[in-house]
PDB file of N, CA and C in Angstrom:
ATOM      1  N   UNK A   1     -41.934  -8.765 -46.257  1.00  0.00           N
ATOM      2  CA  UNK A   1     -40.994  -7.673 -46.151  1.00  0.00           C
ATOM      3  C   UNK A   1     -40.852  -7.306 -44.664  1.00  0.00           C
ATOM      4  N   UNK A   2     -39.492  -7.252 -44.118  1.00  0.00           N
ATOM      5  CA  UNK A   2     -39.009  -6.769 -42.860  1.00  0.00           C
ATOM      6  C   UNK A   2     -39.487  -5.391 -42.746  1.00  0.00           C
ATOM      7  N   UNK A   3     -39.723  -5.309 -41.482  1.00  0.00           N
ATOM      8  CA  UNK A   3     -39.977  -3.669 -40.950  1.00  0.00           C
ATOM      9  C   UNK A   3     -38.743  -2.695 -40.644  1.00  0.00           C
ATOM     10  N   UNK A   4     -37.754  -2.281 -40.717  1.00  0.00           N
ATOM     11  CA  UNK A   4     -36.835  -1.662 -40.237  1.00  0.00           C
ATOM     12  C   UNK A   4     -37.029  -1.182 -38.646  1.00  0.00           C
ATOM     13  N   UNK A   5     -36.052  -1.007 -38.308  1.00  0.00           N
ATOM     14  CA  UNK A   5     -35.945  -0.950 -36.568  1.00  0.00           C
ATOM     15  C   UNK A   5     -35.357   0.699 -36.735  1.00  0.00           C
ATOM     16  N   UNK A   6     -34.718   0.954 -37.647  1.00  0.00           N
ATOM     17  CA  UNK A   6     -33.888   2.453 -37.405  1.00  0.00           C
ATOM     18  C   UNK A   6     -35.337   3.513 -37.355  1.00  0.00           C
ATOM     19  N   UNK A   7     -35.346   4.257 -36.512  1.00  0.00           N
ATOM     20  CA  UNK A   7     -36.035   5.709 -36.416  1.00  0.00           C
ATOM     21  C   UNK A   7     -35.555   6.543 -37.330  1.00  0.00           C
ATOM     22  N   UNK A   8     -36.408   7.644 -38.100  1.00  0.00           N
ATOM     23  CA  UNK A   8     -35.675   8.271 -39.088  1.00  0.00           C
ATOM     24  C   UNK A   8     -34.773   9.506 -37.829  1.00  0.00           C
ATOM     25  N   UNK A   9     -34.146  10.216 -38.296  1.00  0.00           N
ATOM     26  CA  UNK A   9     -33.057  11.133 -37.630  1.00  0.00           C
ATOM     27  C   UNK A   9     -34.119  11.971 -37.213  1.00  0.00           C
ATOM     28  N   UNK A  10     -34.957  12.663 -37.181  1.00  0.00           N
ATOM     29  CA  UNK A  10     -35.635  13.404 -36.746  1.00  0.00           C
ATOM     30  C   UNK A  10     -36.472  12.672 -35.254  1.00  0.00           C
ATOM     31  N   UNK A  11     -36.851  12.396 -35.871  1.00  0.00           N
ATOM     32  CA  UNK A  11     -37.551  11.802 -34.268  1.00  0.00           C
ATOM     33  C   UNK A  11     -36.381  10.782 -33.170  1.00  0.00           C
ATOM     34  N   UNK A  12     -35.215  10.473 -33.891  1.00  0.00           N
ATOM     35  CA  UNK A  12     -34.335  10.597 -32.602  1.00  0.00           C
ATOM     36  C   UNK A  12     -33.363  12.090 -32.025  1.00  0.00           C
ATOM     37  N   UNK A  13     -33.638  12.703 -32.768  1.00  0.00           N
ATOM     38  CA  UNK A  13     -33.250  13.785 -32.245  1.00  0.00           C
ATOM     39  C   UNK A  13     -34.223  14.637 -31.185  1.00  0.00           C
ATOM     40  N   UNK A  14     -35.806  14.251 -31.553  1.00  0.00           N
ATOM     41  CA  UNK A  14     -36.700  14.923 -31.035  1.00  0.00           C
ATOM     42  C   UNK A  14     -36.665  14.012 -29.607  1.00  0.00           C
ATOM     43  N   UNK A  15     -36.425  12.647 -29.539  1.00  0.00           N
ATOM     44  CA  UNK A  15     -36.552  11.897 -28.395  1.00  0.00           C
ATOM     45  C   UNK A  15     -35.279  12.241 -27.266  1.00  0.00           C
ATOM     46  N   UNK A  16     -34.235  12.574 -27.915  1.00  0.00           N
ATOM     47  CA  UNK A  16     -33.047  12.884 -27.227  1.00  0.00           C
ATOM     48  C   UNK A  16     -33.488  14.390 -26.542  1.00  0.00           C
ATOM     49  N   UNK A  17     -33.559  15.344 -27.120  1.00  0.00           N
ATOM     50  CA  UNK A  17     -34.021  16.528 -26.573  1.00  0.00           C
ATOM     51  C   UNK A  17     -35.049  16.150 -25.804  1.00  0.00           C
ATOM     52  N   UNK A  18     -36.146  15.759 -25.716  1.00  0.00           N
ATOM     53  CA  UNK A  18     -37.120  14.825 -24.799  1.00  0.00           C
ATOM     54  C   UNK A  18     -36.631  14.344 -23.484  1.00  0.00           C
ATOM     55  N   UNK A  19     -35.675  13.572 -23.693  1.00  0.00           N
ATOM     56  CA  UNK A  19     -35.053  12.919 -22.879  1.00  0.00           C
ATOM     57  C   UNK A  19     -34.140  13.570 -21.818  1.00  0.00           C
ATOM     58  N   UNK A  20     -33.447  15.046 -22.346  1.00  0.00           N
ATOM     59  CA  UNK A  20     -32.447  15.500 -21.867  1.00  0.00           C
ATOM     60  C   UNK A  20     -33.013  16.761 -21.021  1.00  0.00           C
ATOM     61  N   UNK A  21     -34.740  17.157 -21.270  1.00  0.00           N
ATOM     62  CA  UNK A  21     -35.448  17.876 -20.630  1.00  0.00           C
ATOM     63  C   UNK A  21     -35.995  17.285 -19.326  1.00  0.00           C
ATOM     64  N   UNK A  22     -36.289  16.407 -19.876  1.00  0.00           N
ATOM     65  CA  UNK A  22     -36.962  15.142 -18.626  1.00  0.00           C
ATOM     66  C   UNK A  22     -35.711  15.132 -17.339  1.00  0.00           C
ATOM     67  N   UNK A  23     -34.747  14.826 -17.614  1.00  0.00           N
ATOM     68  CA  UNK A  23     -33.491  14.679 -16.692  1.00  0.00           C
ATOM     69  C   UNK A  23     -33.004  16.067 -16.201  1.00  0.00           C
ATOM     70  N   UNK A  24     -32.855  16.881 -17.125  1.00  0.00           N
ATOM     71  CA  UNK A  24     -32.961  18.538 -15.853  1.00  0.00           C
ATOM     72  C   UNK A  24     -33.938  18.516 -15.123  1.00  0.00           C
ATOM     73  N   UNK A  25     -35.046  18.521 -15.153  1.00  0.00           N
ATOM     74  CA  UNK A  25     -36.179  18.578 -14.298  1.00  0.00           C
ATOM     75  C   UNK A  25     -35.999  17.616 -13.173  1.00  0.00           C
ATOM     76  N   UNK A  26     -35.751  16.063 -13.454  1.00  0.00           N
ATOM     77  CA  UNK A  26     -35.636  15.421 -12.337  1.00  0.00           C
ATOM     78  C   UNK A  26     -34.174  16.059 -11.205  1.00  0.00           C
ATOM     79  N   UNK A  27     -33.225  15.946 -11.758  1.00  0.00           N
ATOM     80  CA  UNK A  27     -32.221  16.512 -10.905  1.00  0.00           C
ATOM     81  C   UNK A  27     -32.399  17.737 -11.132  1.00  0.00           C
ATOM     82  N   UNK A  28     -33.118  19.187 -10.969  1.00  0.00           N
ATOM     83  CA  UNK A  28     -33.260  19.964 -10.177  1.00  0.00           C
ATOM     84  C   UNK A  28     -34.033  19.990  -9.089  1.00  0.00           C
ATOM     85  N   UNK A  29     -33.454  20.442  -7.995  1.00  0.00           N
ATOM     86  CA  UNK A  29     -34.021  20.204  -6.508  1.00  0.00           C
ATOM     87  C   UNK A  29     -35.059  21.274  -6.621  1.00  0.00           C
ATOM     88  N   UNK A  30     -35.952  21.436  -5.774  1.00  0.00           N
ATOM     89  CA  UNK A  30     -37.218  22.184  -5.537  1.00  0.00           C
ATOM     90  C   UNK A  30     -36.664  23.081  -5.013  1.00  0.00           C
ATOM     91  N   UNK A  31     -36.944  24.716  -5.376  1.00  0.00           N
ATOM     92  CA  UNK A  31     -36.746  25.613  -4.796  1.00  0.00           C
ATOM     93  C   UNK A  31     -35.425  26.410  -5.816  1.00  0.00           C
ATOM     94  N   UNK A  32     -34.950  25.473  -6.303  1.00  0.00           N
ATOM     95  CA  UNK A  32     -33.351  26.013  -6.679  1.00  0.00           C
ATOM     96  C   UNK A  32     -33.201  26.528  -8.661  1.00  0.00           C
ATOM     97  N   UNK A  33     -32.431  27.137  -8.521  1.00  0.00           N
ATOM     98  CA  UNK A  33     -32.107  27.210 -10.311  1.00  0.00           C
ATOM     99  C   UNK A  33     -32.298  26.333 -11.229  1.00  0.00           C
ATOM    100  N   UNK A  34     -32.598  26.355 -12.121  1.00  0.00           N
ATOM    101  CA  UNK A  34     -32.933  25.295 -13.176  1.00  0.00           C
ATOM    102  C   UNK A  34     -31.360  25.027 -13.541  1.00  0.00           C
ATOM    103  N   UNK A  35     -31.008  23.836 -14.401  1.00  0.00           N
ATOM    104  CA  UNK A  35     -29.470  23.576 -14.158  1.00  0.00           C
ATOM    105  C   UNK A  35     -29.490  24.377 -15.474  1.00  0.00           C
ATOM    106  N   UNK A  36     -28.127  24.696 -15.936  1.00  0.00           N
ATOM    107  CA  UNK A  36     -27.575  25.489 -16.899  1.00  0.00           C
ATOM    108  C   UNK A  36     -27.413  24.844 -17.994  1.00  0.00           C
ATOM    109  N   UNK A  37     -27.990  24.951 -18.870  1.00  0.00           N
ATOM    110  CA  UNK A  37     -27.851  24.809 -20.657  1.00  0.00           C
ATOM    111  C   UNK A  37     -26.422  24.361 -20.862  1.00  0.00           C
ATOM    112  N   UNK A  38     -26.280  24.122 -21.899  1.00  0.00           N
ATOM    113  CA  UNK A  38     -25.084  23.634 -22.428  1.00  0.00           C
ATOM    114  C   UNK A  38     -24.271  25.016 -22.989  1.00  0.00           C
ATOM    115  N   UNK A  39     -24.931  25.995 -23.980  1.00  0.00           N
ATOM    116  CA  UNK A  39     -24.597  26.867 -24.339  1.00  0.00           C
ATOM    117  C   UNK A  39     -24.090  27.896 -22.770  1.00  0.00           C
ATOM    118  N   UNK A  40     -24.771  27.999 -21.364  1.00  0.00           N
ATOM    119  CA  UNK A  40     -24.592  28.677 -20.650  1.00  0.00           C
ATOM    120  C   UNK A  40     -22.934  28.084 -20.383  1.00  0.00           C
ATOM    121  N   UNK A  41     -22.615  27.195 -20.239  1.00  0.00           N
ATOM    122  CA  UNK A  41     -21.580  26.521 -19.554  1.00  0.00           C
ATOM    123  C   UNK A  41     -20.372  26.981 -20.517  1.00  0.00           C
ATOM    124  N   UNK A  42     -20.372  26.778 -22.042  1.00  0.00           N
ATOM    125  CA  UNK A  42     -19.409  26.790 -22.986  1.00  0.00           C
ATOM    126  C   UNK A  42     -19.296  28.072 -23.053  1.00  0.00           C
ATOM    127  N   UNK A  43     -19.873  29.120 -22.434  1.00  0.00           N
ATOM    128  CA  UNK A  43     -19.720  30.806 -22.462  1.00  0.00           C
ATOM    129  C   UNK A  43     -18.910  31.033 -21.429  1.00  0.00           C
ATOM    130  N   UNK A  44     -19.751  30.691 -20.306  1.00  0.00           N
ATOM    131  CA  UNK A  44     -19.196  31.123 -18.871  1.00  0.00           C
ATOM    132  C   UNK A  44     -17.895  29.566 -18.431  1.00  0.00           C
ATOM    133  N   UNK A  45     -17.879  28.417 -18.890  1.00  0.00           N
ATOM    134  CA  UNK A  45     -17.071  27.828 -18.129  1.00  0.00           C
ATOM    135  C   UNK A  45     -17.772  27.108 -16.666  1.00  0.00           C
ATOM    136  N   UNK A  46     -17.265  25.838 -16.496  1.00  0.00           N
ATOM    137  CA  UNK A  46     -17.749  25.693 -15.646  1.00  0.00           C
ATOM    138  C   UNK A  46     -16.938  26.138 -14.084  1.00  0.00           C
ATOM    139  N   UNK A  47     -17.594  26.219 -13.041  1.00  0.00           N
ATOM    140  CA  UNK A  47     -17.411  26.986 -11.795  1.00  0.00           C
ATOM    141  C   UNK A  47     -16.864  25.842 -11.277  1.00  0.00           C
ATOM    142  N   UNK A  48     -15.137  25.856 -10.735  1.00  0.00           N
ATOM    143  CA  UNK A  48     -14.406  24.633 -10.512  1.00  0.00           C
ATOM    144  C   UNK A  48     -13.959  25.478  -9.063  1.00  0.00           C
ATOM    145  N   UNK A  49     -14.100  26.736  -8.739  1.00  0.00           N
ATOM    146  CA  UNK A  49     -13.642  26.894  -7.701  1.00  0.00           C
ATOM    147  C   UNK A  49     -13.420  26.053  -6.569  1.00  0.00           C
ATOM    148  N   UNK A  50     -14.911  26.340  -6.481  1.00  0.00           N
ATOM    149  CA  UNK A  50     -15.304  25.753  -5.166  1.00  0.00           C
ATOM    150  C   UNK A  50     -14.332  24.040  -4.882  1.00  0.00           C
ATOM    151  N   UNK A  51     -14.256  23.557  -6.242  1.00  0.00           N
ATOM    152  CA  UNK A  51     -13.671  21.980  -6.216  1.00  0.00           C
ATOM    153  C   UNK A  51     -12.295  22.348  -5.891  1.00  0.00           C
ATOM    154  N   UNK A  52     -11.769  23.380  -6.577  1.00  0.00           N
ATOM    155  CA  UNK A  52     -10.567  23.625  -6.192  1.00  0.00           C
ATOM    156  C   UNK A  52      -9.692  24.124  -5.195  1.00  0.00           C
ATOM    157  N   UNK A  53     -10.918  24.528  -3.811  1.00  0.00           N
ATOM    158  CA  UNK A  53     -10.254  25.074  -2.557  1.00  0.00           C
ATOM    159  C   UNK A  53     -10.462  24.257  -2.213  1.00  0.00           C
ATOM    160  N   UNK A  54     -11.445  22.989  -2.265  1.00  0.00           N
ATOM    161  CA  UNK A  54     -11.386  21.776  -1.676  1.00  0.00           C
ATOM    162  C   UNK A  54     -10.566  20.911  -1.781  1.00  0.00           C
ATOM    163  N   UNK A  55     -10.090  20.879  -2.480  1.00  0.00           N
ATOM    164  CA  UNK A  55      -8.636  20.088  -3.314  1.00  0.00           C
ATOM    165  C   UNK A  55      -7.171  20.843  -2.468  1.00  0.00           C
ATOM    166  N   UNK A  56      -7.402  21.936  -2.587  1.00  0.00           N
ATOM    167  CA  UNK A  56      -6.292  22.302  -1.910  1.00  0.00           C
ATOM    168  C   UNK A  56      -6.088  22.790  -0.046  1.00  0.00           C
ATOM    169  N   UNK A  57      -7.447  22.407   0.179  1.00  0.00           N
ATOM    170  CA  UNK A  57      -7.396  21.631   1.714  1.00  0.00           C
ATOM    171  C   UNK A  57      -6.618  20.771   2.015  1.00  0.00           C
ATOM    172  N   UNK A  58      -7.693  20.060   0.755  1.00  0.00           N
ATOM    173  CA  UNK A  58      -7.053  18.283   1.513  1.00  0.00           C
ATOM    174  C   UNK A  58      -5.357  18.277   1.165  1.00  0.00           C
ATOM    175  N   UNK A  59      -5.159  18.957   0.028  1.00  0.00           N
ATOM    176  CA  UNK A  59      -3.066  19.167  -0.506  1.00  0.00           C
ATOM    177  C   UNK A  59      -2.850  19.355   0.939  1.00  0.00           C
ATOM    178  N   UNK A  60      -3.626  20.102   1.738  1.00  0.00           N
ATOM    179  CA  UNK A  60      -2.762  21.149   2.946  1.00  0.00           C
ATOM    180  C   UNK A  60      -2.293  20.522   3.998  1.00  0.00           C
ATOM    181  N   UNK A  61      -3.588  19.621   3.933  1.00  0.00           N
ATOM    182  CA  UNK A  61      -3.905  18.600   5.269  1.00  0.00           C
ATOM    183  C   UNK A  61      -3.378  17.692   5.212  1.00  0.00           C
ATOM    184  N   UNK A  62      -3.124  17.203   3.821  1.00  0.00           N
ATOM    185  CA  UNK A  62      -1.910  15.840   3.809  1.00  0.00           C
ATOM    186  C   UNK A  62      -0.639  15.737   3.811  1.00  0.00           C
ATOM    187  N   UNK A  63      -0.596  17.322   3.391  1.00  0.00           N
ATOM    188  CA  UNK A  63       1.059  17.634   3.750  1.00  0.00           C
ATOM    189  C   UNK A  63       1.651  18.095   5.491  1.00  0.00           C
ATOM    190  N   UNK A  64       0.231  18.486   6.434  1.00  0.00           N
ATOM    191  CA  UNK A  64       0.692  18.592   7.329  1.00  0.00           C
ATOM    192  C   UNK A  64       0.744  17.883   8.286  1.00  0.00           C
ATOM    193  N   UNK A  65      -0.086  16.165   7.814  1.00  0.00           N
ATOM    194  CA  UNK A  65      -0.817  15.468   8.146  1.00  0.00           C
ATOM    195  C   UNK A  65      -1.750  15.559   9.529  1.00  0.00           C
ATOM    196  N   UNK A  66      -3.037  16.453   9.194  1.00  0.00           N
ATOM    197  CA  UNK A  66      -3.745  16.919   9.842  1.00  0.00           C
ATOM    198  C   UNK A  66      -5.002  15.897   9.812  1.00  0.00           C
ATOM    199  N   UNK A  67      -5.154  15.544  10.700  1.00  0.00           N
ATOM    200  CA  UNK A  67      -6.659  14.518  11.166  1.00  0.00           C
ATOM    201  C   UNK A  67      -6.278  13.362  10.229  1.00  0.00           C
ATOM    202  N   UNK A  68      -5.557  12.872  10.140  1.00  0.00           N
ATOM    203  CA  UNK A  68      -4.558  11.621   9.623  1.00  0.00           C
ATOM    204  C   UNK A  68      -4.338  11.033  10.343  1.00  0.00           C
ATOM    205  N   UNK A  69      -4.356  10.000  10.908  1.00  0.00           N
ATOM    206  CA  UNK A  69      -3.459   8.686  11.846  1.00  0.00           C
ATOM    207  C   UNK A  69      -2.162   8.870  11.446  1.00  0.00           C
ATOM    208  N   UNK A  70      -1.122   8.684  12.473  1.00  0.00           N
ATOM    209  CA  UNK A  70       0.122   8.475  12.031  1.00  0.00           C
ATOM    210  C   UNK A  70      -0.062   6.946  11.747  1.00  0.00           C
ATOM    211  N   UNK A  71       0.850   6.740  10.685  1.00  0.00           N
ATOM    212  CA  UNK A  71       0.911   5.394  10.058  1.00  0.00           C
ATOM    213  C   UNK A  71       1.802   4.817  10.806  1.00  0.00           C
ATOM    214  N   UNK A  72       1.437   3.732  11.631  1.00  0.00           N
ATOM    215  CA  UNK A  72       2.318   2.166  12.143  1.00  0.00           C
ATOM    216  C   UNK A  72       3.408   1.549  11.385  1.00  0.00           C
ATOM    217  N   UNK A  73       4.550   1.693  11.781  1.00  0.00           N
ATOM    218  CA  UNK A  73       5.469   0.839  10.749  1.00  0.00           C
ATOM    219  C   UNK A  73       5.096  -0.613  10.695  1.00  0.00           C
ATOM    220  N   UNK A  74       5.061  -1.043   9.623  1.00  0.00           N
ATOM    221  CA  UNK A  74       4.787  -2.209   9.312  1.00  0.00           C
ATOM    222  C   UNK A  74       5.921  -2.952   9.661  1.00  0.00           C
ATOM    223  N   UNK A  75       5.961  -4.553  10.831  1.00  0.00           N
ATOM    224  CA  UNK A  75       6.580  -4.723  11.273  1.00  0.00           C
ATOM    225  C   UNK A  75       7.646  -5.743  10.396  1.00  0.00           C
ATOM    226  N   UNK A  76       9.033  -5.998  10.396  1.00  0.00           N
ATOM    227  CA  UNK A  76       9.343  -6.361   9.457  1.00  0.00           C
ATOM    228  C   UNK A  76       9.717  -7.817   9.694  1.00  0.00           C
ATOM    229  N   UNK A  77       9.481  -8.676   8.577  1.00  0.00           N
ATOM    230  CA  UNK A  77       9.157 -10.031   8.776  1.00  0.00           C
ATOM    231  C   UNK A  77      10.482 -10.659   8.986  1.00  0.00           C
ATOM    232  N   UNK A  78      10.582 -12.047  10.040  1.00  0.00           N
ATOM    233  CA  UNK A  78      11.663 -12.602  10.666  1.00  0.00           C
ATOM    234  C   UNK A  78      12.060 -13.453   9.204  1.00  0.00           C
ATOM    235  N   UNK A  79      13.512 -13.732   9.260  1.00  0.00           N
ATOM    236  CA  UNK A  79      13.840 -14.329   7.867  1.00  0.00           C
ATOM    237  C   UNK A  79      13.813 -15.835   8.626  1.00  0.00           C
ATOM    238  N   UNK A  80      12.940 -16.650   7.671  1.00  0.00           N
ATOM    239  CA  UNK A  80      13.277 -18.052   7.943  1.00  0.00           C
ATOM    240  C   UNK A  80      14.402 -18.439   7.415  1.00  0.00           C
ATOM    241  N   UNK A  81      15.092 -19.199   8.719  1.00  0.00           N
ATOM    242  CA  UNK A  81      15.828 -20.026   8.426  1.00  0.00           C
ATOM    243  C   UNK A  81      16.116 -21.140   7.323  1.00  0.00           C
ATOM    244  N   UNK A  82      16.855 -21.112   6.223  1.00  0.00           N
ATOM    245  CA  UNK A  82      17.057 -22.377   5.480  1.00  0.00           C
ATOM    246  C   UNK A  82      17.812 -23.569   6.248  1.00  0.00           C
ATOM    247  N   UNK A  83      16.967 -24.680   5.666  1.00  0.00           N
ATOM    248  CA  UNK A  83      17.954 -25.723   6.499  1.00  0.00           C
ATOM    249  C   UNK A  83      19.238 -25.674   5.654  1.00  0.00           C
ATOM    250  N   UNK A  84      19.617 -26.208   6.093  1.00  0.00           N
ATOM    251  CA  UNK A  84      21.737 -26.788   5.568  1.00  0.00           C
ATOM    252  C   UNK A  84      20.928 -27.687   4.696  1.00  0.00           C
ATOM    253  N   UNK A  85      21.889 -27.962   3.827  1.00  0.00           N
ATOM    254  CA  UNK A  85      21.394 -29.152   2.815  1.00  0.00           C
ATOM    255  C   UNK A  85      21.916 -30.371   3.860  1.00  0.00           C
ATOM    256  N   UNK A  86      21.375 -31.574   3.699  1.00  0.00           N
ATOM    257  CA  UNK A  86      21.623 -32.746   4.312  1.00  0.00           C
ATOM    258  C   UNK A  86      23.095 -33.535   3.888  1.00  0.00           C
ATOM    259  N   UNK A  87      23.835 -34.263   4.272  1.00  0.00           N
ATOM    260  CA  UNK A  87      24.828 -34.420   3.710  1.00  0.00           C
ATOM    261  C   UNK A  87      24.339 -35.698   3.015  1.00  0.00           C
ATOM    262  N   UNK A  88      24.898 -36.263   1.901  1.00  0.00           N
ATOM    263  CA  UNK A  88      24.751 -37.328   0.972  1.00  0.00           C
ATOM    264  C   UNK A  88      25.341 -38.685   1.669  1.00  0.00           C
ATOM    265  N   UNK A  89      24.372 -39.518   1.823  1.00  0.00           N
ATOM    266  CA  UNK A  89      25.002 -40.363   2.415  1.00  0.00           C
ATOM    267  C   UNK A  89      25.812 -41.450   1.786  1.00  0.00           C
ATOM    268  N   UNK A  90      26.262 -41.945   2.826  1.00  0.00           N
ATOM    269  CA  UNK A  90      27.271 -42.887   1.785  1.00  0.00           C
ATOM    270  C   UNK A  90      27.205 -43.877   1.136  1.00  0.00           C
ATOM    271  N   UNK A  91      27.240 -43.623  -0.424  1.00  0.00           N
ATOM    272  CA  UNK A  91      27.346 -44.591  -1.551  1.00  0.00           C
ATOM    273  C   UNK A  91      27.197 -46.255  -0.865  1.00  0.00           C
ATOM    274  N   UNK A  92      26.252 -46.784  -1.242  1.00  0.00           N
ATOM    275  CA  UNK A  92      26.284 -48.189  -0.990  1.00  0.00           C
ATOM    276  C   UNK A  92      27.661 -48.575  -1.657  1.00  0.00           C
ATOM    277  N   UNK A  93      28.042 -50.116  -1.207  1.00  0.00           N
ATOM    278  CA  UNK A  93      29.046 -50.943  -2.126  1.00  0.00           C
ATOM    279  C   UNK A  93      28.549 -51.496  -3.351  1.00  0.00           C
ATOM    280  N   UNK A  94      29.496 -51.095  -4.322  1.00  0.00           N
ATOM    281  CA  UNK A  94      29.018 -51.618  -5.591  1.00  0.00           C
ATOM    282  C   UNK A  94      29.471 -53.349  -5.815  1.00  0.00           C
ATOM    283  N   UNK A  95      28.401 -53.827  -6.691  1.00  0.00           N
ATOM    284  CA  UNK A  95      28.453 -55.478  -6.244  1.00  0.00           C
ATOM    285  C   UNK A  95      30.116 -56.015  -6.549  1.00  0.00           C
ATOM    286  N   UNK A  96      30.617 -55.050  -7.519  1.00  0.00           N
ATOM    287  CA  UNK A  96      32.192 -55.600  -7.158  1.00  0.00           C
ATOM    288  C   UNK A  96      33.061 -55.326  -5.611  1.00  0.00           C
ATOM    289  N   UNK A  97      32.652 -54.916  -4.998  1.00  0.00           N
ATOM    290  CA  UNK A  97      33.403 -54.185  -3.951  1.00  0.00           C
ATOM    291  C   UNK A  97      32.530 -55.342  -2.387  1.00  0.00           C
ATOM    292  N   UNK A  98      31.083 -55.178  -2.716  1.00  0.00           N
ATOM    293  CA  UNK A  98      30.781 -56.270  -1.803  1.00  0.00           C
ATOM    294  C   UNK A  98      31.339 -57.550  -2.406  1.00  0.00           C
ATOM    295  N   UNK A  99      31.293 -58.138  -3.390  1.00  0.00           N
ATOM    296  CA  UNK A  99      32.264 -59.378  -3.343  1.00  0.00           C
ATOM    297  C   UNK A  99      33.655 -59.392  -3.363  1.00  0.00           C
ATOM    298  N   UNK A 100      34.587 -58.289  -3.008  1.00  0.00           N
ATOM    299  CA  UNK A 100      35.514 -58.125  -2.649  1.00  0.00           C
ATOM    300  C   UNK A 100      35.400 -58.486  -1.023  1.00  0.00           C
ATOM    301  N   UNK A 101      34.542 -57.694  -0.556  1.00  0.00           N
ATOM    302  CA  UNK A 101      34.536 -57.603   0.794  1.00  0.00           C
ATOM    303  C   UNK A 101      34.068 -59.176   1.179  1.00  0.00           C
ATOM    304  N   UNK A 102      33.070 -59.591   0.596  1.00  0.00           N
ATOM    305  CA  UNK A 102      32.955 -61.329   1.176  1.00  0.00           C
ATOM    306  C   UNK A 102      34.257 -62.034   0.822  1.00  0.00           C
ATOM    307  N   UNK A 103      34.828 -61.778  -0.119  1.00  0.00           N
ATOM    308  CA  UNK A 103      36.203 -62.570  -0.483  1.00  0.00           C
ATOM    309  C   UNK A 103      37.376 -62.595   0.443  1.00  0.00           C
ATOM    310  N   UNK A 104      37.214 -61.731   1.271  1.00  0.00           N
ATOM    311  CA  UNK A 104      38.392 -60.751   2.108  1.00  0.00           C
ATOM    312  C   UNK A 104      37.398 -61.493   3.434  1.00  0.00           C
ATOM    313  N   UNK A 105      36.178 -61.724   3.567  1.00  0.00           N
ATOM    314  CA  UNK A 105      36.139 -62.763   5.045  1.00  0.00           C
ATOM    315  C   UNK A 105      36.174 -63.844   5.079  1.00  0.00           C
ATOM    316  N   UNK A 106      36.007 -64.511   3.438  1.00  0.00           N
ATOM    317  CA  UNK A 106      36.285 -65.762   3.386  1.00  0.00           C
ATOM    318  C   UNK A 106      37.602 -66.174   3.144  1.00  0.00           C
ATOM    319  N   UNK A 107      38.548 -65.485   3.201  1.00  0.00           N
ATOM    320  CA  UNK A 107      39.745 -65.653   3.729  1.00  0.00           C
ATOM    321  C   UNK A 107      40.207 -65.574   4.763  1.00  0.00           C
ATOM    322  N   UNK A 108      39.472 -64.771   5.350  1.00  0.00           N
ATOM    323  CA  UNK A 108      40.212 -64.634   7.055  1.00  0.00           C
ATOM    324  C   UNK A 108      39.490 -65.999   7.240  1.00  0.00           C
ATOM    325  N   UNK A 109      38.399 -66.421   7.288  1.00  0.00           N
ATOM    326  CA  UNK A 109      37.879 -67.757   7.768  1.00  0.00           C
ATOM    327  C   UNK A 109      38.796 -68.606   7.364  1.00  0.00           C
ATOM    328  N   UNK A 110      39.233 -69.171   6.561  1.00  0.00           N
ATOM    329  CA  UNK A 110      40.229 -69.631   6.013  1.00  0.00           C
ATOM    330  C   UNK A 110      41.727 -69.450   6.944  1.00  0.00           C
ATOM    331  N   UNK A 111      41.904 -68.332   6.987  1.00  0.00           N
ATOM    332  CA  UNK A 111      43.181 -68.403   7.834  1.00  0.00           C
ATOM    333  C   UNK A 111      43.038 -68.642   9.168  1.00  0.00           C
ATOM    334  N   UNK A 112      41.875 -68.374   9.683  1.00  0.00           N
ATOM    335  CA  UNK A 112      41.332 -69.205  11.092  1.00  0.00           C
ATOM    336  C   UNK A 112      41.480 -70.439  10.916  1.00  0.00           C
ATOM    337  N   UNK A 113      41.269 -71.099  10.235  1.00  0.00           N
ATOM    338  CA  UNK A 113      40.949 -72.285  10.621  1.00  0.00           C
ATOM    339  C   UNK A 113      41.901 -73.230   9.923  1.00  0.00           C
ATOM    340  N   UNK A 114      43.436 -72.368   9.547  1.00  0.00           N
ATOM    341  CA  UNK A 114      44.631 -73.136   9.221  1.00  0.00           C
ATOM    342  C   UNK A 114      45.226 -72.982  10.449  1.00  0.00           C
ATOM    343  N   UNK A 115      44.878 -71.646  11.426  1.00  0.00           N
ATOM    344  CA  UNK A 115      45.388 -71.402  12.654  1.00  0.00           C
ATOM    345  C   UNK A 115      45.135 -72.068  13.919  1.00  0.00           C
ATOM    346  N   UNK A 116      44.483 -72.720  13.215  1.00  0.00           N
ATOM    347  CA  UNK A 116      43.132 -73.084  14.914  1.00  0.00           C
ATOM    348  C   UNK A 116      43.830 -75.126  15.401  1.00  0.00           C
TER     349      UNK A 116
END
């Protein structure tokens, strides 16, 4: 018979609370408040101020662009040239047209040499 691996619900609940005590303690710094409960937060809300004048610095500063580099125009790229298309060169003679053309010197030879 297999052993089961599941924990009954109780003792993962007891390990989670365990677990979630252990981790306030580590992230609270020495000297300072213990961090706030869950119940403290869902009463009071959490404290976003502070995030939110910081936020609206930086809105301030980017709209006035304060301690910003002015941005470099990016320089704009030269258009390459396309070549021209090449022109098509000219059609060889088709074998009727070269034996036209030998036919047409073996006649002039011919008329040379009725002339000669």
């Amino acid at each position: 018979m297999t052993r089961s691996l599941v924990a009954p619900e109780t003792i993962l609940k007891l390990r989670k609370r365990f677990l979630t005590c252990l981790l306030s303690l580590m992230l609270a710094a020495a000297g300072t408040a213990p961090l706030a409960t869950r119940a403290q937060i869902n009463q009071t809300g959490p404290d976003y101020s502070a995030l939110s004048a910081k936020a609206d610095k930086l809105d301030i500063a980017a709209a006035m662009n304060v301690g910003l580099p002015t941005p470099t125009p990016s320089p704009t790229p030269t258009p390459i040239p396309t070549p021209s298309p090449t022109p098509s060169p000219t059609p060889l003679p088709t074998p009727a047209t070269a034996a036209g053309f030998f036919d047409d010197f073996d006649d002039n030879a011919r008329d040379a040499a009725k002339w000669s």
